[in-house]
Protein backbone atom coordinates (compact mmCIF):
# COMPACT_ATOMS: atom_id res chain seq x y z
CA UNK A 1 0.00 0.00 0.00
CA UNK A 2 1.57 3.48 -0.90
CA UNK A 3 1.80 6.04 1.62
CA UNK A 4 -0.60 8.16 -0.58
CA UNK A 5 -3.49 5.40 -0.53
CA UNK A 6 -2.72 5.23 3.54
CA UNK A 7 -2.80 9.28 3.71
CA UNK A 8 -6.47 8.69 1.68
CA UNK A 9 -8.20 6.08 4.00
CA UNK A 10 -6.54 7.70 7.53
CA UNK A 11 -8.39 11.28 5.84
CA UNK A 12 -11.21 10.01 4.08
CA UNK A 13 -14.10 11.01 5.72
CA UNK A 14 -12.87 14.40 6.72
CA UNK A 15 -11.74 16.35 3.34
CA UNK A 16 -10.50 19.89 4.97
CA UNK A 17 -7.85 17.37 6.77
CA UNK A 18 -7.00 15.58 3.18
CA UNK A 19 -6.54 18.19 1.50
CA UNK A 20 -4.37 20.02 4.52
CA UNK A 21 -2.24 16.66 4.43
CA UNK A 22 -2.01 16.33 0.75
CA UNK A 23 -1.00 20.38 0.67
CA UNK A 24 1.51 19.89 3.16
CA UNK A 25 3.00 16.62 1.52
CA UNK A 26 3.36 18.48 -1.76
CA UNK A 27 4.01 21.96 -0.51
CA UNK A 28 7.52 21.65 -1.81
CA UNK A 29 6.18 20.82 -5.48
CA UNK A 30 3.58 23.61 -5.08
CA UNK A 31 6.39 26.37 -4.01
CA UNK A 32 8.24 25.19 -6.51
CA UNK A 33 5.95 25.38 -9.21
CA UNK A 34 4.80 29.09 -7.64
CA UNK A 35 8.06 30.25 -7.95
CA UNK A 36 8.83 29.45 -11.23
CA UNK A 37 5.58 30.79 -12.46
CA UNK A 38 6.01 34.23 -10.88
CA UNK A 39 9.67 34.29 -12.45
CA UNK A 40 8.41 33.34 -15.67
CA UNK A 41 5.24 35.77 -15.87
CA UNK A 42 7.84 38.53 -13.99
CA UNK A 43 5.91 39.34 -10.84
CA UNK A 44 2.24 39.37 -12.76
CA UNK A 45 1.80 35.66 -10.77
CA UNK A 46 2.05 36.35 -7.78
CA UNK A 47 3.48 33.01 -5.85
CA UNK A 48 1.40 33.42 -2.86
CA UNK A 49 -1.99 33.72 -5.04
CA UNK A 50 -0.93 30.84 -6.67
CA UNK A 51 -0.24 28.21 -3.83
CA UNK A 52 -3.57 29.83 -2.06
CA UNK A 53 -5.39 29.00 -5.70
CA UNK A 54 -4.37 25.29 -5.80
CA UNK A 55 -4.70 24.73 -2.30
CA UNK A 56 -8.73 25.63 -2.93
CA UNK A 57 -8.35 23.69 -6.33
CA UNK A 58 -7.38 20.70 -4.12
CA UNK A 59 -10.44 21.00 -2.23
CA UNK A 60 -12.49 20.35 -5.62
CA UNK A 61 -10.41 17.56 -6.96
CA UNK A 62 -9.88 15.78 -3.84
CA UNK A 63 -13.57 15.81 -2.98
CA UNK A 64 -14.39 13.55 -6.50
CA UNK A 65 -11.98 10.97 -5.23
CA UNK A 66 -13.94 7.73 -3.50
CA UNK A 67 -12.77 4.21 -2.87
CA UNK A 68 -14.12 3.23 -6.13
CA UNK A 69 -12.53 5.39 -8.49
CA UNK A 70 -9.03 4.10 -6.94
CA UNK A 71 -8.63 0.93 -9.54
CA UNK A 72 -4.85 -0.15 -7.98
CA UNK A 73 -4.05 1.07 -4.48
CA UNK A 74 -0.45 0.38 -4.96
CA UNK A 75 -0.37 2.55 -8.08
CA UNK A 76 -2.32 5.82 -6.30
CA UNK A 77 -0.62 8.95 -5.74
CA UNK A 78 -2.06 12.28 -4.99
CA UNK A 79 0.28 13.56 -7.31
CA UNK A 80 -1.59 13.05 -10.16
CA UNK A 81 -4.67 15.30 -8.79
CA UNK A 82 -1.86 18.30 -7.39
CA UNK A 83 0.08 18.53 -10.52
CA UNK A 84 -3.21 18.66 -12.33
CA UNK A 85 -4.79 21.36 -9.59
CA UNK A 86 -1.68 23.77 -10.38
CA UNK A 87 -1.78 23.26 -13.89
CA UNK A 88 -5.61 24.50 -13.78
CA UNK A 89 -5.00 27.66 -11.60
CA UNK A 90 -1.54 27.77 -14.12
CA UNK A 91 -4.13 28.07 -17.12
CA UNK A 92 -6.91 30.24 -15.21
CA UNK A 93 -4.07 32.99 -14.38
CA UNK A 94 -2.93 32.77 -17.26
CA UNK A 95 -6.46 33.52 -18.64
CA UNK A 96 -6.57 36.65 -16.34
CA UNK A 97 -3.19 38.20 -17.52
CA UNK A 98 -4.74 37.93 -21.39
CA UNK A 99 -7.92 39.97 -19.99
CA UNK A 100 -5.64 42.42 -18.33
CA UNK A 101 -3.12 42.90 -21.57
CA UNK A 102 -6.13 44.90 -22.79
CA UNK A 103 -4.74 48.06 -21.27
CA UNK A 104 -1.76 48.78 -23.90
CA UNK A 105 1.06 51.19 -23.52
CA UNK A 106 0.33 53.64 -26.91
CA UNK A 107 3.58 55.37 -28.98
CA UNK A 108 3.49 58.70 -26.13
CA UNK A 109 3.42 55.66 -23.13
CA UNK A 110 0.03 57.10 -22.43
CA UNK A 111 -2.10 53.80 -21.27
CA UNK A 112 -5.43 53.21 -23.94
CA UNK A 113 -7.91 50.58 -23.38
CA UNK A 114 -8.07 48.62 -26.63
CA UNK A 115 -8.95 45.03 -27.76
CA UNK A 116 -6.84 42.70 -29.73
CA UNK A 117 -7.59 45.06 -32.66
CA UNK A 118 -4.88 47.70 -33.79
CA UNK A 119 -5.68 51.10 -32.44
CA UNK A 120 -6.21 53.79 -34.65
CA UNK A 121 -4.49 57.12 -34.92
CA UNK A 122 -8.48 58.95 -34.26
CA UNK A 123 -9.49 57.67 -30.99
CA UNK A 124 -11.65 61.06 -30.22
CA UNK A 125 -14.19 59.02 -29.80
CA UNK A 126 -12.81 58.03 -25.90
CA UNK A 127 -15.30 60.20 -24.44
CA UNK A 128 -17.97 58.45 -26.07
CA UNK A 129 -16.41 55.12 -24.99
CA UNK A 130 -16.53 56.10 -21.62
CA UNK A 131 -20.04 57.31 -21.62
CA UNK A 132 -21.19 54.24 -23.11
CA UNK A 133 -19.32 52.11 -19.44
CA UNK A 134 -21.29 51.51 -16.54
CA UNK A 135 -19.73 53.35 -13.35
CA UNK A 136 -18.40 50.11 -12.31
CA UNK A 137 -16.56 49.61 -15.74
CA UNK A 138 -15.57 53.32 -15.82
CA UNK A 139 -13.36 52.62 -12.96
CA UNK A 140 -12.18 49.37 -13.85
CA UNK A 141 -10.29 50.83 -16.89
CA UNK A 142 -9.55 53.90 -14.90
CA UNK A 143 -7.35 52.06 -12.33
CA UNK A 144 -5.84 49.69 -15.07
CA UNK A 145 -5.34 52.42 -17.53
CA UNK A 146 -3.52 53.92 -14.06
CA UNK A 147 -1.74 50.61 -13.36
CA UNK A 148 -3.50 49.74 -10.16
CA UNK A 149 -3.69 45.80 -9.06
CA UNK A 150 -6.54 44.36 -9.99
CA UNK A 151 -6.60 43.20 -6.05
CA UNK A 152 -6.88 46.78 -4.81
CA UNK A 153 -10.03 47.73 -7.78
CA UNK A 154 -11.87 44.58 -6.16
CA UNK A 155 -11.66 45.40 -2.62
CA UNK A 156 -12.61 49.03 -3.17
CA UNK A 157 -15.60 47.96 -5.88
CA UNK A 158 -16.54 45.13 -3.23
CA UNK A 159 -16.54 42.64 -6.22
CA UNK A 160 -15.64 39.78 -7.26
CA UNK A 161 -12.52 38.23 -9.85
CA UNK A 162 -14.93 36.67 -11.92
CA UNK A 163 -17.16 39.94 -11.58
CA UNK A 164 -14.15 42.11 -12.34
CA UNK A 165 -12.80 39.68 -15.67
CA UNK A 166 -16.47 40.29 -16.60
CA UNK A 167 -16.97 43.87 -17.07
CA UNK A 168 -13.54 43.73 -18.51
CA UNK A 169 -14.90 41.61 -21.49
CA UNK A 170 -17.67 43.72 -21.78
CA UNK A 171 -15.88 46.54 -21.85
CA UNK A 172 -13.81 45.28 -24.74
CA UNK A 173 -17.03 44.39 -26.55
CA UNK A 174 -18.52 48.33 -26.37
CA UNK A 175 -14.97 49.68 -27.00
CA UNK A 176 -14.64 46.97 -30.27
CA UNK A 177 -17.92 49.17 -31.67
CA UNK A 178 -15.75 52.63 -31.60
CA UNK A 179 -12.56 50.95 -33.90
C-alpha cells in the first residue's frame, strides 16, 4: 500500500484534513511550481496567489476521489490530482493576464484601453467610450489604464474576480464598436 493510498483512507471522511495533508505533503512541489511561475510571468503571478489557488483547487479535486474510483491502491498517488490542480490555476491565471493585456502602452506611453484590434491614430471618440461604461466599468479601466492591481479595484468595488474579468470583457465588446 503506498503512503498516498494510507494518507487517503486515515483522511477520508474528513476532506479539509485531506486536503491540509495532501498540501503539506506536496508543498515543496507547489512552491516550486509558484516560484517558477512568478519568475516566468515577472511578478504578474504572484506566488502566494498561486499556492492559495491550488490549495482551494485541491479542495475540488480531492472531494471527487472515492474508494471506487481508486482501480490499484499500490499505483495511487495524490500527485496526479496536485500537478493537475496547479496546472488549472496555471491556465486560469494565465487567462486573467490575457484579460488584463487589454490596457496597452500607446507610442506617447500614455495607457489606452483597446482590444486585440490595432488602435487607430483617431481615438476622439474616448469620451464616447466612456459614456457608453457603466460606473463600475468606468473605474475598472480607470485604475488599469492607471496601473493599479486588480486586487486593490476589487476590494474598493466590493466585487468579485470573476465579476471584475467580466466587465472587462464587456468593456472590450462596447470599445470593439468605436474601432
Amino acid at each position: 500500500m503506498t503512503r498516498d493510498y494510507e494518507l487517503f483512507l486515515k483522511d477520508e471522511k474528513n476532506l479539509s484534513k485531506m486536503v491540509t495533508d495532501v498540501y503539506n505533503l506536496y508543498k515543496p512541489y507547489i512552491t516550486k511550481k509558484a516560484f517558477f511561475y512568478e519568475r516566468c510571468s515577472k511578478g504578474q503571478i504572484l506566488a502566494e496567489d498561486f499556492m492559495s489557488d491550488v490549495y482551494v483547487k485541491l479542495f475540488e479535486f480531492l472531494g471527487r476521489i472515492t474508494k471506487e474510483r481508486i482501480k490499484d491502491e499500490n499505483k495511487f498517488s495524490f500527485f496526479v490530482w496536485v500537478h493537475f490542480a496547479s496546472t488549472r490555476v496555471f491556465d486560469k491565471h494565465m487567462k486573467l493576464l490575457k484579460v488584463e493585456s487589454c490596457c496597452l502602452d500607446d507610442e506617447k506611453n500614455e495607457n489606452q484601453f483597446c482590444s486585440n484590434y490595432k488602435v487607430s491614430e483617431t481615438l476622439c471618440e474616448i469620451n464616447k467610450f466612456f459614456e457608453k461604461l457603466s460606473e463600475r466599468q468606468r473605474i475598472i479601466v480607470e485604475d488599469k489604464k492607471n496601473g493599479i492591481h486588480e486586487i486593490k479595484t476589487l476590494k474598493k468595488l466590493r466585487i468579485s474576480h470573476g465579476t471584475y474579468c467580466s466587465e472587462i470583457i464587456k468593456a472590450k465588446k462596447i470599445f470593439a464598436t468605436y474601432i
